[in-house]
Protein backbone atom coordinates (compact mmCIF):
# COMPACT_ATOMS: atom_id res chain seq x y z
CA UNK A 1 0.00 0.00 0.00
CA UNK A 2 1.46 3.27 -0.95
CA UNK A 3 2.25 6.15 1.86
CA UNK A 4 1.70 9.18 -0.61
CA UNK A 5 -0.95 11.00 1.08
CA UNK A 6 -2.16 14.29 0.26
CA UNK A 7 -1.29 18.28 1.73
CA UNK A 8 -2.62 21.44 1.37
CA UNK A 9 0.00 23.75 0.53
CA UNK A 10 -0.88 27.67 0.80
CA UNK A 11 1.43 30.42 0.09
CA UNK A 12 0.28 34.59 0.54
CA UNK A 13 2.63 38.03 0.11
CA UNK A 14 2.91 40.74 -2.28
CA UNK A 15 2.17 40.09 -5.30
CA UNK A 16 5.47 39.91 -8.09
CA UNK A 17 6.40 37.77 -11.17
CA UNK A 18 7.67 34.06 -10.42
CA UNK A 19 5.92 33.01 -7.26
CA UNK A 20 4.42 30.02 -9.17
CA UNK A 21 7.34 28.76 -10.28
CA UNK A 22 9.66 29.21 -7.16
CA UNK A 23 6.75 26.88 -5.38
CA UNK A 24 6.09 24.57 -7.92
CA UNK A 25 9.69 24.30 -8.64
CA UNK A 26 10.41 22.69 -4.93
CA UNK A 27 7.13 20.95 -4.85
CA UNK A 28 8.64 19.37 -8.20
CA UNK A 29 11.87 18.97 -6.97
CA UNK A 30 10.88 17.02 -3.71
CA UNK A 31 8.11 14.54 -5.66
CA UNK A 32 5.17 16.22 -4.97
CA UNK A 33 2.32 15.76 -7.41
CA UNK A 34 -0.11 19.03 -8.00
CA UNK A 35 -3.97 17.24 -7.87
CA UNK A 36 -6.03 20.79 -7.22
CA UNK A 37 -4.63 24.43 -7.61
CA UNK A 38 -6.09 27.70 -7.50
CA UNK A 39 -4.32 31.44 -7.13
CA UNK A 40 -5.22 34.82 -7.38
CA UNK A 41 -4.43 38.35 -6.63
CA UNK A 42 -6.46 40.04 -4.15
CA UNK A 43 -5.78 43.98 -3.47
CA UNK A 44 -2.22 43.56 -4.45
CA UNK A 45 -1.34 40.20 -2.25
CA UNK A 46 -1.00 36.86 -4.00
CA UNK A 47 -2.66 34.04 -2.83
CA UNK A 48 -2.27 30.26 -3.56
CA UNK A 49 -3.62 26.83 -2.21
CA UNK A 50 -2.35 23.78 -3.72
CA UNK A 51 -3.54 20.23 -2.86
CA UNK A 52 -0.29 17.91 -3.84
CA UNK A 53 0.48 14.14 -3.42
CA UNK A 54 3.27 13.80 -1.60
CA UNK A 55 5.83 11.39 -2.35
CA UNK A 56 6.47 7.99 -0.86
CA UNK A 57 6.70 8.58 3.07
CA UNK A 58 7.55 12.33 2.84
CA UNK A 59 5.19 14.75 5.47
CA UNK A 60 3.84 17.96 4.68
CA UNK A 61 6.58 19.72 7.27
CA UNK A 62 9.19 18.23 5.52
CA UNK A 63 7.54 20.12 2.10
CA UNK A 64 7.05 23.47 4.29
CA UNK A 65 10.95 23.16 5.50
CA UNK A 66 12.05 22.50 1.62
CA UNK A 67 9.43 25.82 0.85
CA UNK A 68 11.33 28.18 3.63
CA UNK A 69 14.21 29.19 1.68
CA UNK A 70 11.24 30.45 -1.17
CA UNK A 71 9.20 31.68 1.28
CA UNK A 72 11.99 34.01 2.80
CA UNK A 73 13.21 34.87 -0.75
CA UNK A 74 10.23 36.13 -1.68
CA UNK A 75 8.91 37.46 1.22
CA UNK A 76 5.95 35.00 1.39
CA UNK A 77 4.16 33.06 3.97
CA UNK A 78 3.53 29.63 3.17
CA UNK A 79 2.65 26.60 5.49
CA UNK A 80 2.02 22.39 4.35
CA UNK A 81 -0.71 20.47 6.67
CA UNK A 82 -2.30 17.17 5.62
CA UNK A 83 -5.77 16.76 3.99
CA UNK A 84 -7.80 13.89 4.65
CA UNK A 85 -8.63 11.97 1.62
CA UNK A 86 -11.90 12.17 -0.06
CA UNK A 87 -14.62 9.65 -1.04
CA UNK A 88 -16.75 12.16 -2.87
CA UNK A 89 -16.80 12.96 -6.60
CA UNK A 90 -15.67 16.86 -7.51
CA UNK A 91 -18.75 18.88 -7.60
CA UNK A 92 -19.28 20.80 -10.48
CA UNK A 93 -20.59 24.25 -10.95
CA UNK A 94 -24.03 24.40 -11.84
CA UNK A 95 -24.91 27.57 -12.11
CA UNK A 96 -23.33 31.27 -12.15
CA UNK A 97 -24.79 33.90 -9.74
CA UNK A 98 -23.50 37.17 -10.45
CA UNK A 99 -24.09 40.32 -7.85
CA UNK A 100 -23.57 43.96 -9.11
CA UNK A 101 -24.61 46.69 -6.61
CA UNK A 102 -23.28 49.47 -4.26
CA UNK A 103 -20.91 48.67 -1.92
CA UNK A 104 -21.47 47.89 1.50
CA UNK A 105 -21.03 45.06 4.35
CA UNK A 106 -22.51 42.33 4.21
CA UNK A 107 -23.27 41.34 0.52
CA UNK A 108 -21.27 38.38 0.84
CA UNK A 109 -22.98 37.10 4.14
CA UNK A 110 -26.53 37.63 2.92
CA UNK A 111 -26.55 35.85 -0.75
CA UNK A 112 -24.17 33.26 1.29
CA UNK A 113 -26.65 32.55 3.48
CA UNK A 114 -29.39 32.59 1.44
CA UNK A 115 -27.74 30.17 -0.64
CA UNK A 116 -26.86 27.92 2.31
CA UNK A 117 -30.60 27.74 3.41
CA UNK A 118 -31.49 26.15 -0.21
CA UNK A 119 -28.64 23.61 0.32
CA UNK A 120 -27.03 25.14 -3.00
CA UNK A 121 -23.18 24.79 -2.30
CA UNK A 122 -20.32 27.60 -3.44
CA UNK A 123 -17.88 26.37 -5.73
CA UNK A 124 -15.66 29.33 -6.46
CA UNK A 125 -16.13 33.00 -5.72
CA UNK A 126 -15.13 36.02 -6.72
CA UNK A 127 -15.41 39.57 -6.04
CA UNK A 128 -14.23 43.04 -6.06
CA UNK A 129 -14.90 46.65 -6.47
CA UNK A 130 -15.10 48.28 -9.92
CA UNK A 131 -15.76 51.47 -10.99
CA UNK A 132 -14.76 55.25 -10.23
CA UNK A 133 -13.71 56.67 -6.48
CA UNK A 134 -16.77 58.60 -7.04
CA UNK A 135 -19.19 55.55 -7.91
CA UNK A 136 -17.62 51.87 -6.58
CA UNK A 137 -19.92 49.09 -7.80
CA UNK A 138 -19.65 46.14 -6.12
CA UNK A 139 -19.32 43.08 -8.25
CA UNK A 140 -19.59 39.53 -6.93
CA UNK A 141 -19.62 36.43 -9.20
CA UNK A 142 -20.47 32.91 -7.83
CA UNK A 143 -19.86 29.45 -8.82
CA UNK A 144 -22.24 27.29 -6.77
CA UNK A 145 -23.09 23.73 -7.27
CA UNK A 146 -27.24 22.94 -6.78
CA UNK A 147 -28.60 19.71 -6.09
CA UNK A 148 -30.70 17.93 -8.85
CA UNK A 149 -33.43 19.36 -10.56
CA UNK A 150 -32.62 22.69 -8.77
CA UNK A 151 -34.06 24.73 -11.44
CA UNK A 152 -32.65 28.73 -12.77
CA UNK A 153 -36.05 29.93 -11.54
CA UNK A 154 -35.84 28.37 -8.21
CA UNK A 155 -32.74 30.07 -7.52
CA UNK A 156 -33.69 33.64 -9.05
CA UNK A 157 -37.03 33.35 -6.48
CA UNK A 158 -34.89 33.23 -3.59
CA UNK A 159 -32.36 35.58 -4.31
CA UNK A 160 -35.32 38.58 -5.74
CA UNK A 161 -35.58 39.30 -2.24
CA UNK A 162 -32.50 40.42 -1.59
CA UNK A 163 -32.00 42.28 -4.88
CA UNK A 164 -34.43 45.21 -2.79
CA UNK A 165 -33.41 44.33 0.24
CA UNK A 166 -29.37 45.02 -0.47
CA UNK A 167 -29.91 47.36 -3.42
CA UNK A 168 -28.03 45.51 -5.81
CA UNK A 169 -28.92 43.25 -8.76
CA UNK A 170 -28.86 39.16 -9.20
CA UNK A 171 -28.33 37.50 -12.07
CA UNK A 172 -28.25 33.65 -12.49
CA UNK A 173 -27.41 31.67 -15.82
CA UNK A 174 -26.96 27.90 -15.77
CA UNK A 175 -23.84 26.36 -17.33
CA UNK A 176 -24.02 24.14 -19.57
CA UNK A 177 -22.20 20.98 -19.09
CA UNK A 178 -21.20 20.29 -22.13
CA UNK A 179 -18.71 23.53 -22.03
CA UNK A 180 -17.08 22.32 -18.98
């Protein structure tokens, strides 16, 4: 039976060219495999979680030691725990929600919750502020994942009410499948 079990690997500093491939290069060099990755740039920091297969018998602190010298080199913070394995298939995106509105607290929460309370999971999410200084629009874009037969219109329904109640407006288009 084979020890390679699996880490989460998550780096965050100031954003500048070749983070990517000072990680990826030690995560390379010491056998890791890359299963899930995702990074992005949020108000100037970069941000990355990897989920890797480790190699035979290695630990993730053994993969965060190997990261320090890139971590201090590029002025990043990055840490290695373990993940459990998984039974369950990867859920898919099923439909986009997409938020455009004023900015204020709480946007987040409220179509969150709302979302939550119909049992329709997030997938991916996204959001920032667009616009001038003089007029920020809020703009919030949401993978989410429903369960079966969870139809557009059933969604919309639920979210209408906020639309008023949080001045912005909802849009939801289903993806189709076939594009994915």
């Amino acid at each position: 039976m084979s020890n390679r079990s699996l880490a989460a690997v998550t780096a965050i500093g100031n954003d500048r060219p070749g983070i990517v491939s000072a990680v990826t290069r030690v995560l390379f060099e010491t056998g890791c495999n890359l299963e899930d990755a995702t990074s992005t740039i949020l108000s100037g920091h970069f941000s990355m979680m990897l989920v890797v297969r480790l190699a035979e018998g290695a630990t993730p602190e053994e993969v965060e030691d190997r990261l320090q010298p890139v971590a201090e080199q590029l002025d990043l913070v990055i840490a290695a725990r373990p993940v459990a394995e998984t039974d369950s298939a990867v859920e898919h995106p099923t439909h986009v929600v997409s938020v455009y509105g004023g900015d204020r607290p709480g946007i987040v929460f409220r179509v969150a919750e709302h979302l939550a309370s119909i049992r329709v999971n997030i997938t991916n999410l996204s959001s920032r502020v667009i616009g001038s200084d003089e007029q920020p629009v809020y703009a919030l874009m949401l993978e989410v994942s429903a369960e079966a037969g969870a139809a557009t219109e059933r969604l919309e329904a639920g979210l209408g009410g906020l639309e008023h109640e949080l001045g912005v407006d909802i849009t939801v288009n289903e993806i189709d499948p076939d594009i994915l």
